[in-house]
PDB file of N, CA and C in Angstrom:
ATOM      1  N   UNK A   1      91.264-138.148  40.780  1.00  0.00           N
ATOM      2  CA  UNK A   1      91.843-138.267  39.444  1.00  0.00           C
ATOM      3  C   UNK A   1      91.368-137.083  38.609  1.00  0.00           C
ATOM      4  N   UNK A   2      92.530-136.441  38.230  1.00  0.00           N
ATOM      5  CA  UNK A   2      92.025-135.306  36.589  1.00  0.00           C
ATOM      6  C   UNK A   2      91.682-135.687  35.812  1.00  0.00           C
ATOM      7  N   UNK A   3      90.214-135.062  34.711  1.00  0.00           N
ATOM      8  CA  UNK A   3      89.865-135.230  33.752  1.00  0.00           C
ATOM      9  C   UNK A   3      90.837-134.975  33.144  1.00  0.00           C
ATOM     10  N   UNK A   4      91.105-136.370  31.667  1.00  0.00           N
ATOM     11  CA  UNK A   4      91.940-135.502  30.977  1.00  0.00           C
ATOM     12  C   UNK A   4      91.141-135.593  29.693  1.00  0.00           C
ATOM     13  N   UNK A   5      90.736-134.326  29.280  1.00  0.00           N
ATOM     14  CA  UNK A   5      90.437-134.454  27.726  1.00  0.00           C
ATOM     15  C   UNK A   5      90.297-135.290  26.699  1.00  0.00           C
ATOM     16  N   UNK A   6      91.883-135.272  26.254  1.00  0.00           N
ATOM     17  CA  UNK A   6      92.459-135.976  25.555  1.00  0.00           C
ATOM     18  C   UNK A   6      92.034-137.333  24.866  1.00  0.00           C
ATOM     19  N   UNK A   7      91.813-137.687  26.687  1.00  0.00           N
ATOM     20  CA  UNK A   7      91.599-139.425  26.733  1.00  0.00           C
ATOM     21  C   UNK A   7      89.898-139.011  26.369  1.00  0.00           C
ATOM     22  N   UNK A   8      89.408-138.433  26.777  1.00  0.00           N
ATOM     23  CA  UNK A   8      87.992-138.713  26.580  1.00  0.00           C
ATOM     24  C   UNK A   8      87.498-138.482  25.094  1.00  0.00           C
ATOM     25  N   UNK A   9      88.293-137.687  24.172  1.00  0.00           N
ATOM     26  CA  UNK A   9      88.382-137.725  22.913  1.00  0.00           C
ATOM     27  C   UNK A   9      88.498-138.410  22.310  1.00  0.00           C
ATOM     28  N   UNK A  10      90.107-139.879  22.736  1.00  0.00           N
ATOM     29  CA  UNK A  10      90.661-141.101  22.369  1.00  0.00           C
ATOM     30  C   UNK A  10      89.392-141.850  22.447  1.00  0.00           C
ATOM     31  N   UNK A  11      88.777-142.133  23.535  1.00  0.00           N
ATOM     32  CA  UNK A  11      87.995-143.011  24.531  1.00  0.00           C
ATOM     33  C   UNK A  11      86.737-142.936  22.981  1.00  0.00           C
ATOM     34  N   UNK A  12      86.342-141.972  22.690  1.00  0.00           N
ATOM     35  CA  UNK A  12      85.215-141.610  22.187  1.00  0.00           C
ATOM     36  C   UNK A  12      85.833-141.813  20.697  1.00  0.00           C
ATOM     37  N   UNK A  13      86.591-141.759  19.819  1.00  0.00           N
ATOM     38  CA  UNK A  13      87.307-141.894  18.251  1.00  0.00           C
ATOM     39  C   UNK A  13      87.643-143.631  18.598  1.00  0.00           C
ATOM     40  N   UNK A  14      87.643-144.474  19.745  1.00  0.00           N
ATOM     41  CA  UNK A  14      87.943-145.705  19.391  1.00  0.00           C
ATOM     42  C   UNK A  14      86.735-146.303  19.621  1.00  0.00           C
ATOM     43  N   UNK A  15      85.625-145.885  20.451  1.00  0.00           N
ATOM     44  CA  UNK A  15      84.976-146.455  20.301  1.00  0.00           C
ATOM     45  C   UNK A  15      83.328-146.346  18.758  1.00  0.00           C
ATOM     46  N   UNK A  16      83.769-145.314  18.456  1.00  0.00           N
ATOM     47  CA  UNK A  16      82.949-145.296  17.264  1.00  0.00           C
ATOM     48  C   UNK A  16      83.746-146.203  16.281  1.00  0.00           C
ATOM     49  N   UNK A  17      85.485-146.641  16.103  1.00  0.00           N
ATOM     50  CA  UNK A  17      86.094-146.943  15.420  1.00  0.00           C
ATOM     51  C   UNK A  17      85.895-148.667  15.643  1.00  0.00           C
ATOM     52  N   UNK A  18      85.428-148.852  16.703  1.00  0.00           N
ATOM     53  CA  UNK A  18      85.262-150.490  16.855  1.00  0.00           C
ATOM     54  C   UNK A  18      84.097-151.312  16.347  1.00  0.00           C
ATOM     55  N   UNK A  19      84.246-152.784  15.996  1.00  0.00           N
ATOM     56  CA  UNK A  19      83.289-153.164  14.947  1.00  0.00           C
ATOM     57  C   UNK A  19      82.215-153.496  16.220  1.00  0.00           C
ATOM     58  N   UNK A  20      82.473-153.775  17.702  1.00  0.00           N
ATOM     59  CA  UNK A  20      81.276-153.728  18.289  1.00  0.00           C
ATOM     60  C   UNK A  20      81.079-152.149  19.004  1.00  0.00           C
ATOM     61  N   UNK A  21      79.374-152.431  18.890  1.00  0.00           N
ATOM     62  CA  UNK A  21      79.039-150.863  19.507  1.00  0.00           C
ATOM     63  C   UNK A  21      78.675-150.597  20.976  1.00  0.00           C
ATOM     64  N   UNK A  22      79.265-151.915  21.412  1.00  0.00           N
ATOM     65  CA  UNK A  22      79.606-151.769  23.242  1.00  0.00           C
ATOM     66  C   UNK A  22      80.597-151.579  23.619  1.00  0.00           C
ATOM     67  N   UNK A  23      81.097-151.006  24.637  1.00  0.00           N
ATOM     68  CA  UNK A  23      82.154-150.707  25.455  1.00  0.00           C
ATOM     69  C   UNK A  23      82.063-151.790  27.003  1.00  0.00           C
ATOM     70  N   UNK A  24      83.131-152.573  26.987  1.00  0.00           N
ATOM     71  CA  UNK A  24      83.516-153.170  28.210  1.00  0.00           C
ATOM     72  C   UNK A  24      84.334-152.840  29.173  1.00  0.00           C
ATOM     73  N   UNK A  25      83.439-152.328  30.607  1.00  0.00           N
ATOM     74  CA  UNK A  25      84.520-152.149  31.434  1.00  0.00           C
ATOM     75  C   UNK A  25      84.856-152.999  32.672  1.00  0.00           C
ATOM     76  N   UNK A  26      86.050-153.340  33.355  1.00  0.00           N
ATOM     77  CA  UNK A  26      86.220-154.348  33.861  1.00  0.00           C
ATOM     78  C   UNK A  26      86.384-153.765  34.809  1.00  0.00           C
ATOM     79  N   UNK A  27      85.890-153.733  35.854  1.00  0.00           N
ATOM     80  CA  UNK A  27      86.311-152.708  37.407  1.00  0.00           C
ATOM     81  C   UNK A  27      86.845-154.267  38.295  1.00  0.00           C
ATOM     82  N   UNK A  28      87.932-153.710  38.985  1.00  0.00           N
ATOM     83  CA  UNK A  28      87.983-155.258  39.793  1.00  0.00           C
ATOM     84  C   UNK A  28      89.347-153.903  40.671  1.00  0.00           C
ATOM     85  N   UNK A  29      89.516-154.939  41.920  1.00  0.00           N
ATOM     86  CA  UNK A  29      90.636-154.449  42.429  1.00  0.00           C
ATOM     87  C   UNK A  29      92.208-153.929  42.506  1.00  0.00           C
ATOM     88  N   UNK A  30      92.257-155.058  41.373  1.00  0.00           N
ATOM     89  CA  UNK A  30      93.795-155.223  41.162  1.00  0.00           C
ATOM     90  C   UNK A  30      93.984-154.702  39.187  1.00  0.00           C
ATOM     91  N   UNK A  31      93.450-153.350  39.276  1.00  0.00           N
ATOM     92  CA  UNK A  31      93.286-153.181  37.715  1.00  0.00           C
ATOM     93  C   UNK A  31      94.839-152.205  37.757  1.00  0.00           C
ATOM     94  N   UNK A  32      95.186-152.130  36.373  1.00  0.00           N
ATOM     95  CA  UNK A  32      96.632-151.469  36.123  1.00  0.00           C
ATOM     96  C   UNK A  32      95.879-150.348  35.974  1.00  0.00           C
ATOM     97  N   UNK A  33      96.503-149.005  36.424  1.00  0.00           N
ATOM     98  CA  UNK A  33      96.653-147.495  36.690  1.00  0.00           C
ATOM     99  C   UNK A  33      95.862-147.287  35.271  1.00  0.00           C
ATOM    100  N   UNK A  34      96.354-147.793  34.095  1.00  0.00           N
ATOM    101  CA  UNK A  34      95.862-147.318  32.612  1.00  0.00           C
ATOM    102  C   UNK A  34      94.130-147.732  32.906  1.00  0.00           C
ATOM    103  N   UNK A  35      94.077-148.854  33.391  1.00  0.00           N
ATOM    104  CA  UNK A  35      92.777-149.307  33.115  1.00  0.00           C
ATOM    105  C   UNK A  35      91.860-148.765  33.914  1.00  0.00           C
ATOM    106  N   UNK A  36      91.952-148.130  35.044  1.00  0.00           N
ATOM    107  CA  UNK A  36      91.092-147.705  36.210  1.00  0.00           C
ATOM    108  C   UNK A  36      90.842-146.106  35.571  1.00  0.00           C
ATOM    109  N   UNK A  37      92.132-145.843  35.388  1.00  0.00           N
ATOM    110  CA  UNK A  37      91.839-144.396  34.317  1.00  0.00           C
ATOM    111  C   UNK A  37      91.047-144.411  33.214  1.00  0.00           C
ATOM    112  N   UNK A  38      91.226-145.218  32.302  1.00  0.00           N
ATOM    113  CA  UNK A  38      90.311-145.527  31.043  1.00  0.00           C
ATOM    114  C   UNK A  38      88.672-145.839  31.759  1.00  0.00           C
ATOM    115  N   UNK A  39      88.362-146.622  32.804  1.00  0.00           N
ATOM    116  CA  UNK A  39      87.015-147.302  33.719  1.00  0.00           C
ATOM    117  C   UNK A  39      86.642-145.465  33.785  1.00  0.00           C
ATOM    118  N   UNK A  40      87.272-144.998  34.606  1.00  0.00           N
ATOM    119  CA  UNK A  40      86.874-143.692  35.199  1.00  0.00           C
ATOM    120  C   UNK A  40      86.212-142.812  34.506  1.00  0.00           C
ATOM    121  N   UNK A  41      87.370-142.603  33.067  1.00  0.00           N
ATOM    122  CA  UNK A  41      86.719-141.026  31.963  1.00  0.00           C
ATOM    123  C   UNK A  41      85.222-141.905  31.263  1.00  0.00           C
ATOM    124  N   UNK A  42      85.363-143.202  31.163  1.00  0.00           N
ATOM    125  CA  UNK A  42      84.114-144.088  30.782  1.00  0.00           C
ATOM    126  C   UNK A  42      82.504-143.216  31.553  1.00  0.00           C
ATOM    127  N   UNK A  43      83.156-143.470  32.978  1.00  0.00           N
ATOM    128  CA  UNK A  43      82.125-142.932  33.766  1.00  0.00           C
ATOM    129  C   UNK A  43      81.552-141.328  33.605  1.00  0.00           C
ATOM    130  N   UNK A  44      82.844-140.532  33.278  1.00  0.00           N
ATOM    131  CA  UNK A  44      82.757-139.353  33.090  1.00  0.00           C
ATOM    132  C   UNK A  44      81.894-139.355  31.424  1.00  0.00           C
ATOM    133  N   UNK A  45      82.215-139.611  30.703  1.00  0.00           N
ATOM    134  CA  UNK A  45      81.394-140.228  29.646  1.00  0.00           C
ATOM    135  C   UNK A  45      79.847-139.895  30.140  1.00  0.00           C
ATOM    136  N   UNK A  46      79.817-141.235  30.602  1.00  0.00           N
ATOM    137  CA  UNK A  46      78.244-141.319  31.379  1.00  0.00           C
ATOM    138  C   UNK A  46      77.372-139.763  31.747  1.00  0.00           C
ATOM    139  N   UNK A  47      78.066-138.831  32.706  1.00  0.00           N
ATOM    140  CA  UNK A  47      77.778-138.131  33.708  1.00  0.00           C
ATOM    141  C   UNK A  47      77.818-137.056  32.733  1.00  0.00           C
ATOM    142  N   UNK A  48      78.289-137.053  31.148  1.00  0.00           N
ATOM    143  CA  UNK A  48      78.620-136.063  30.473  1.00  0.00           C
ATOM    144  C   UNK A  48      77.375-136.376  29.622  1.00  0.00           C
ATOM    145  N   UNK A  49      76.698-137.571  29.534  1.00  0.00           N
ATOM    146  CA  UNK A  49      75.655-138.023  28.597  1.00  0.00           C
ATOM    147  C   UNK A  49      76.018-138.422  27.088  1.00  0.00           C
ATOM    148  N   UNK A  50      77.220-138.695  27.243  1.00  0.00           N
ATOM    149  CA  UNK A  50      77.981-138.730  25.901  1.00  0.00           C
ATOM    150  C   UNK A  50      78.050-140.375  25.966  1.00  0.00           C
ATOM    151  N   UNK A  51      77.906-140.994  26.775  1.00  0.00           N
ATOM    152  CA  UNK A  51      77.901-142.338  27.218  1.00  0.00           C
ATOM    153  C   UNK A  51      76.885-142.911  27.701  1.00  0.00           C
ATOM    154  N   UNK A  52      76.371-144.275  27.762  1.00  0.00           N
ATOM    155  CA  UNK A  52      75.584-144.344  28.835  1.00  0.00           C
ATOM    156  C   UNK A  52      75.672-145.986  29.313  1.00  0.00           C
ATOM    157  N   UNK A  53      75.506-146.647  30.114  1.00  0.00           N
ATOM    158  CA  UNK A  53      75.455-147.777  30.759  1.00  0.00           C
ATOM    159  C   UNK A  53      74.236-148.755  30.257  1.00  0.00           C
ATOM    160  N   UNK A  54      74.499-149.439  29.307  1.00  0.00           N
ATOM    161  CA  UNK A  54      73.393-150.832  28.794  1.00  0.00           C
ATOM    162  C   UNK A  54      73.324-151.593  29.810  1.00  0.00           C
ATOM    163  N   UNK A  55      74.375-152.517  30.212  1.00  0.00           N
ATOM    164  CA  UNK A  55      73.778-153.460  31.059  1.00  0.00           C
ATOM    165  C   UNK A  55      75.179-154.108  31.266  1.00  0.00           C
ATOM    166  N   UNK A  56      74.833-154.509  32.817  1.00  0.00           N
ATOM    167  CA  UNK A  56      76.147-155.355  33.633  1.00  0.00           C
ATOM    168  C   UNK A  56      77.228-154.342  33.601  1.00  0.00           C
ATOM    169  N   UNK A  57      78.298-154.960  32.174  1.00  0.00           N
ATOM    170  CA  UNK A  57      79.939-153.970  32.768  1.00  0.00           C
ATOM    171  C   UNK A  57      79.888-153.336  30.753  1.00  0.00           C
ATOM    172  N   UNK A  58      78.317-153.237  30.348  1.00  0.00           N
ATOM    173  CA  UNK A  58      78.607-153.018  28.672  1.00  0.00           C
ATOM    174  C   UNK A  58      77.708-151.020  29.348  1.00  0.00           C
ATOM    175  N   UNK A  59      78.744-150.388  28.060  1.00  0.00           N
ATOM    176  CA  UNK A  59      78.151-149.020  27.829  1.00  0.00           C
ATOM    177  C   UNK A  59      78.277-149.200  26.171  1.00  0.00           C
ATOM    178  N   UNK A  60      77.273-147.942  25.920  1.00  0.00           N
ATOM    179  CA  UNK A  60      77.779-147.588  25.030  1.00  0.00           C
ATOM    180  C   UNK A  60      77.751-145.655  24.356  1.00  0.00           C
ATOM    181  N   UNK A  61      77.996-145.557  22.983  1.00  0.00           N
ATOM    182  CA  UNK A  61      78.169-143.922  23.080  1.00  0.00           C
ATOM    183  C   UNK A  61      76.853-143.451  22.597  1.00  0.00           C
ATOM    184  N   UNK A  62      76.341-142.415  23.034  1.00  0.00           N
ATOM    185  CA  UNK A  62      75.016-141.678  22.793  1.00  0.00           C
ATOM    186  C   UNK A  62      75.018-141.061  21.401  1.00  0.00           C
ATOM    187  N   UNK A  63      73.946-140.726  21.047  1.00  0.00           N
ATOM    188  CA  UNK A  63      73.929-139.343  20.176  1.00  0.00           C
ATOM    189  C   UNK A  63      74.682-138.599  20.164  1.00  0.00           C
ATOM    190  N   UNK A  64      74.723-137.779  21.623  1.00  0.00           N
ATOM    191  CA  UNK A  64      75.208-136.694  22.252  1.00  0.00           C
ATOM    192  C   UNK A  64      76.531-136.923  21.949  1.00  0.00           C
ATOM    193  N   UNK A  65      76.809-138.141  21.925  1.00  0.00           N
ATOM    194  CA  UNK A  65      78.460-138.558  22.316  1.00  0.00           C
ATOM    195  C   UNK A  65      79.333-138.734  20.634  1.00  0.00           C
ATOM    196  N   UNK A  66      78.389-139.090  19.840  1.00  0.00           N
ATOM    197  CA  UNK A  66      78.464-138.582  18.316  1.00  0.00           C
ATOM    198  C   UNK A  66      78.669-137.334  17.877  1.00  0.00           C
ATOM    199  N   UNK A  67      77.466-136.877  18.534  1.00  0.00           N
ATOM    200  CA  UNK A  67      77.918-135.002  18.119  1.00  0.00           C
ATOM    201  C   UNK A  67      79.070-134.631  18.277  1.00  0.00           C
ATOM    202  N   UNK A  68      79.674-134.906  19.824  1.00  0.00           N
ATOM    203  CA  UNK A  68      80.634-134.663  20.481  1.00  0.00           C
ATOM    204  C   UNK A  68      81.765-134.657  19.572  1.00  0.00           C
ATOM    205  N   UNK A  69      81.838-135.822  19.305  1.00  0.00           N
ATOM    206  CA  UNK A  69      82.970-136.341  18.610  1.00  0.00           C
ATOM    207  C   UNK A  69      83.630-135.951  16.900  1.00  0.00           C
ATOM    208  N   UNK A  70      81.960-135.528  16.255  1.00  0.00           N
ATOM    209  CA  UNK A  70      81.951-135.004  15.169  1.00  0.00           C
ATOM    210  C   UNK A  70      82.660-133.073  15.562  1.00  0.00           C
ATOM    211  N   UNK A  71      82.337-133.035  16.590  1.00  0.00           N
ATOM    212  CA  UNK A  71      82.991-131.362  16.711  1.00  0.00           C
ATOM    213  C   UNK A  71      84.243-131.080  17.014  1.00  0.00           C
ATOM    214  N   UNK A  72      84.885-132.683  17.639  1.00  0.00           N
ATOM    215  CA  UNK A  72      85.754-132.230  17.942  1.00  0.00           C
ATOM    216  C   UNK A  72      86.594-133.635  17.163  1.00  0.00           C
ATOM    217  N   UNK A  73      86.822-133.926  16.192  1.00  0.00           N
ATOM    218  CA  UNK A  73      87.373-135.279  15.278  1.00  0.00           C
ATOM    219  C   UNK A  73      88.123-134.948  14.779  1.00  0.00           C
ATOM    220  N   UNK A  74      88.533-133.370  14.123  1.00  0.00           N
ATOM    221  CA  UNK A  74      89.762-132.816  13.259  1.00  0.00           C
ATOM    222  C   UNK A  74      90.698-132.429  14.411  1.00  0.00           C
ATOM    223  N   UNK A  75      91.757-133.095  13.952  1.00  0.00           N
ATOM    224  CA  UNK A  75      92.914-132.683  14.791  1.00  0.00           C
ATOM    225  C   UNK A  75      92.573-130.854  14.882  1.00  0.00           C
ATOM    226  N   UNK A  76      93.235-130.301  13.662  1.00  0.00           N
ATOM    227  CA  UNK A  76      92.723-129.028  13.915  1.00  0.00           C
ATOM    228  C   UNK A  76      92.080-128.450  14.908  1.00  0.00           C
ATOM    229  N   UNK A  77      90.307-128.896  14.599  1.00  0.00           N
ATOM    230  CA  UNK A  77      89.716-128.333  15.440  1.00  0.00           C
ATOM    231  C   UNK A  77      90.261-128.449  16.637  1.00  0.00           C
ATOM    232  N   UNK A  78      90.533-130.093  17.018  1.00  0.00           N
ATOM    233  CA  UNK A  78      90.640-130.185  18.513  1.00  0.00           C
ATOM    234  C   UNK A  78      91.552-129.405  19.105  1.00  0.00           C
ATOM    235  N   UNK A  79      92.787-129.268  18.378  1.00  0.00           N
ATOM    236  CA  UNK A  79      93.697-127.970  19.224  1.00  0.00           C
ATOM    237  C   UNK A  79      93.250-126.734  19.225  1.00  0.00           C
ATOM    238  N   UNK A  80      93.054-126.069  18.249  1.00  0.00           N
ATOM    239  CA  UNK A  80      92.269-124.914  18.818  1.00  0.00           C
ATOM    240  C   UNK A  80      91.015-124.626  20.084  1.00  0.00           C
ATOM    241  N   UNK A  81      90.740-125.841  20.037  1.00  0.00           N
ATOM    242  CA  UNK A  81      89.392-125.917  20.896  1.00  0.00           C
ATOM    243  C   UNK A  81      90.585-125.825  22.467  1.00  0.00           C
ATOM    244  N   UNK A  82      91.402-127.337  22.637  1.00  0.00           N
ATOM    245  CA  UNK A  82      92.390-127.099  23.742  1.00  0.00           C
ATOM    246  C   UNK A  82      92.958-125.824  24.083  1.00  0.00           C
ATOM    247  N   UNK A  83      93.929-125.049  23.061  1.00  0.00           N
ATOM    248  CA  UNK A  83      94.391-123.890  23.454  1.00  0.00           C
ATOM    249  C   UNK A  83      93.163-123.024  23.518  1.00  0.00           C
ATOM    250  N   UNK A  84      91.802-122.574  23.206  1.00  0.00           N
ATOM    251  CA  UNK A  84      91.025-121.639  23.541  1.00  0.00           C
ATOM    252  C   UNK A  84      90.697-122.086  25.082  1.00  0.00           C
ATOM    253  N   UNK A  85      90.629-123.536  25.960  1.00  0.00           N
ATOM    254  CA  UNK A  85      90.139-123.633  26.724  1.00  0.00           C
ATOM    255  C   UNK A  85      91.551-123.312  27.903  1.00  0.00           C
ATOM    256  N   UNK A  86      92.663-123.406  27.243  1.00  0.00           N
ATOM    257  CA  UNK A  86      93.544-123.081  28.197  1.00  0.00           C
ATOM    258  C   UNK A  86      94.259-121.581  28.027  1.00  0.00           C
ATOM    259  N   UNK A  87      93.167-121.013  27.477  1.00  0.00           N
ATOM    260  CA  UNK A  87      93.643-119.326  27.018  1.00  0.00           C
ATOM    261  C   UNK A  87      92.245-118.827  28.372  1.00  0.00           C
ATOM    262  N   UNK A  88      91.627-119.658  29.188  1.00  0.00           N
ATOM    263  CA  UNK A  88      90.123-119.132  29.606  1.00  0.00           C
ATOM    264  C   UNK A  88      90.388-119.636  30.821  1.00  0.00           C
ATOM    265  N   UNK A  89      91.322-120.821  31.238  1.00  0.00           N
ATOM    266  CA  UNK A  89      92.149-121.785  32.452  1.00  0.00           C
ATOM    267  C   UNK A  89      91.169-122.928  32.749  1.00  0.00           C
ATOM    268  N   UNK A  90      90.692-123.145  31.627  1.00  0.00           N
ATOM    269  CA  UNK A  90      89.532-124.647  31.613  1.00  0.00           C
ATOM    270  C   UNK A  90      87.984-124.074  30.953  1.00  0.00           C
ATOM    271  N   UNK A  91      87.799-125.003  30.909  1.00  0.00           N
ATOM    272  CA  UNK A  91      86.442-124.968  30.133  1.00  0.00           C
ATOM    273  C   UNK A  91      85.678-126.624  31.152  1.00  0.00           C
ATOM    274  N   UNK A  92      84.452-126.768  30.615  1.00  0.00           N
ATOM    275  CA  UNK A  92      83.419-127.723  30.779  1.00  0.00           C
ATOM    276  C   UNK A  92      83.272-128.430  29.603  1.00  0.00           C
ATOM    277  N   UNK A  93      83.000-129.830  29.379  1.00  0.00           N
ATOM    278  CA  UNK A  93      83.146-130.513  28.065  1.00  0.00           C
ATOM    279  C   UNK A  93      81.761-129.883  27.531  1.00  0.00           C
ATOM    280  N   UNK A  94      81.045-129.231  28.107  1.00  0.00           N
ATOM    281  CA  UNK A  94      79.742-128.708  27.504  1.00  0.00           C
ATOM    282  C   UNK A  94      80.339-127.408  26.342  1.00  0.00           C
ATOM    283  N   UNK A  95      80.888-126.411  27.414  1.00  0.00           N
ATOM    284  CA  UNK A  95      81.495-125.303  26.796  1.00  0.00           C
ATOM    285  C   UNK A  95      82.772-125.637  25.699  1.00  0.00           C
ATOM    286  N   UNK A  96      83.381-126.568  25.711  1.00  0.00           N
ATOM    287  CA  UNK A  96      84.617-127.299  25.149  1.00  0.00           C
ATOM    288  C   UNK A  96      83.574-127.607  23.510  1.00  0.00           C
ATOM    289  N   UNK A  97      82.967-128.089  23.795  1.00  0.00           N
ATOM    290  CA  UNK A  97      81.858-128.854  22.735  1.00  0.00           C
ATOM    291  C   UNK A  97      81.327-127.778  21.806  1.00  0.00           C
ATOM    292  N   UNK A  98      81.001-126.353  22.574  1.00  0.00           N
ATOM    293  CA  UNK A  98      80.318-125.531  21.756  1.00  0.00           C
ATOM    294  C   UNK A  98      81.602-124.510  21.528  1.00  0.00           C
ATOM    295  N   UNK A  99      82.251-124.468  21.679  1.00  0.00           N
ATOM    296  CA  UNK A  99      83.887-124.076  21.100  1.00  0.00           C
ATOM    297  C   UNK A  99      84.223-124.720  19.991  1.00  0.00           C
ATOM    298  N   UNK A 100      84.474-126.069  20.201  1.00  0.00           N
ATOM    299  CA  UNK A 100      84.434-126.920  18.731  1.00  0.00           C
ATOM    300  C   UNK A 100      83.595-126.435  17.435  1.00  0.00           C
ATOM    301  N   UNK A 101      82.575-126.646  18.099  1.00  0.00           N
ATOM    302  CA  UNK A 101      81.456-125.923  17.212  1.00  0.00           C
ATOM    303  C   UNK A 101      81.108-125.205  16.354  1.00  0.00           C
ATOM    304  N   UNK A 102      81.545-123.969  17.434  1.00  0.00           N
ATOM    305  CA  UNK A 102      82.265-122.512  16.764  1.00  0.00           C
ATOM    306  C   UNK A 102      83.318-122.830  15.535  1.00  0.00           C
ATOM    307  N   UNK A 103      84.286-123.561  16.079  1.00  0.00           N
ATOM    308  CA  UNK A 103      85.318-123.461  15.102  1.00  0.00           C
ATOM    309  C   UNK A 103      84.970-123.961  14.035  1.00  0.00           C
ATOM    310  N   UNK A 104      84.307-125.569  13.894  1.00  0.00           N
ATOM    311  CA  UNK A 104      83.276-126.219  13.079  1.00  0.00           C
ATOM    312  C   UNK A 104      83.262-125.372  11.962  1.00  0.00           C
ATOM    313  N   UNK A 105      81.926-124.643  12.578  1.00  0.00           N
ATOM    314  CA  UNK A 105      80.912-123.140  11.849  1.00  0.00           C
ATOM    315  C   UNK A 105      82.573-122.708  10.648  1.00  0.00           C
ATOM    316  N   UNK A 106      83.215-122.130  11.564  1.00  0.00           N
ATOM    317  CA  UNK A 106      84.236-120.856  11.054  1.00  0.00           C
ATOM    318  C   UNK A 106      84.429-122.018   9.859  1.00  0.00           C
ATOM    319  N   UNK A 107      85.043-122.597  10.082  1.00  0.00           N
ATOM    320  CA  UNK A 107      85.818-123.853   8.688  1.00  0.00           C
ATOM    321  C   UNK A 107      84.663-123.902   7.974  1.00  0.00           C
ATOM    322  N   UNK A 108      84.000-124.321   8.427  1.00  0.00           N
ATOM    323  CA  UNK A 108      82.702-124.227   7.132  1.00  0.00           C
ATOM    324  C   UNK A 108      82.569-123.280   6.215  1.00  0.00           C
ATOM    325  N   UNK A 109      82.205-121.868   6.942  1.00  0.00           N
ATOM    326  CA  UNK A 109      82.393-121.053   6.197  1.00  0.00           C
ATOM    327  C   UNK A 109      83.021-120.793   5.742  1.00  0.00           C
ATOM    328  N   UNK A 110      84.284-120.684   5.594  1.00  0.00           N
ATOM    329  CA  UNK A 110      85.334-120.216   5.460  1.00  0.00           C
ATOM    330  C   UNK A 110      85.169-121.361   3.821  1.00  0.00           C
ATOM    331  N   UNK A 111      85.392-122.628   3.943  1.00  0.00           N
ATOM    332  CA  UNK A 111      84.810-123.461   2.715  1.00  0.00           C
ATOM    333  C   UNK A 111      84.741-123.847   2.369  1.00  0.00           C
ATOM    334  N   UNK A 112      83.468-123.549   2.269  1.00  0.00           N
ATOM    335  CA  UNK A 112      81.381-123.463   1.604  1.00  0.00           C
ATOM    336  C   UNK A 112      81.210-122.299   1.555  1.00  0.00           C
ATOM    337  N   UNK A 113      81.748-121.003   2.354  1.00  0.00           N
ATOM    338  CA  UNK A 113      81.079-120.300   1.932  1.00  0.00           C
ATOM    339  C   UNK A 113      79.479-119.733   2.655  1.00  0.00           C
ATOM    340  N   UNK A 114      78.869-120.564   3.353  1.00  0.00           N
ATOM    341  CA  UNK A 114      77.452-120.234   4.013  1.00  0.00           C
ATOM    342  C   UNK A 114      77.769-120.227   5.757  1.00  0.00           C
ATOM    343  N   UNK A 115      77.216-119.718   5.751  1.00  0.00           N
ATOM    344  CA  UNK A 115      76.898-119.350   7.579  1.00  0.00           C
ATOM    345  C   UNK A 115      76.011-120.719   8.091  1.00  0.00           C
ATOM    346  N   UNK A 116      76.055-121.176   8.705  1.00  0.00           N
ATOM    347  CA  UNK A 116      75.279-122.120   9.550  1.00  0.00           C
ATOM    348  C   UNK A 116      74.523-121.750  10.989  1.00  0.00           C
TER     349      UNK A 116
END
């Protein structure tokens, strides 16, 4: 299965958006295509440290996975961040993250006015 971005962006804006701060995932055999995909980028989550596994089938989102989300939360940013990573033919959600970042910075300055 392809990472897709996107979803791991979605994955990460609904779960800060939910009134509980666990994530349930249901792994079983007979799961619909959406749900095994959604189980999966969960995991990728994990392996990205943006996530992490509490207990049984509960995760939830890290620090890391806050930051994440704060860099990349403006539509804006997030497309620029996409088209810079498909101007390069992929990026790493690490490198994706500090792209955001960048752009972050630029808007900031741009204004406020101060360098960060």
């Amino acid at each position: 299965m392809k990472r897709d971005d996107d979803l791991i962006r979605k994955l990460l804006i609904e779960t800060e958006a939910a009134e509980e701060w666990r994530v349930t995932v249901f792994e079983g055999l007979n799961n619909p295509p959406e749900e095994e995909q959604r189980n999966y980028h969960i995991k990728l989550l994990c392996d990205a440290g943006l996530m992490t596994w509490e207990t049984g089938i509960m995760y939830r989102m890290t620090n890391q996975g806050h930051d994440y989300l704060d860099a990349v939360r403006s539509d804006n940013i997030w497309q620029k961040t996409k088209d810079g990573a498909a101007q390069v033919g992929g990026m790493t959600l690490g490198m994706m993250k500090e792209l955001a970042i960048a752009y972050l910075k630029k808007e900031a300055k741009d204004r406020l006015g101060v360098d960060l």
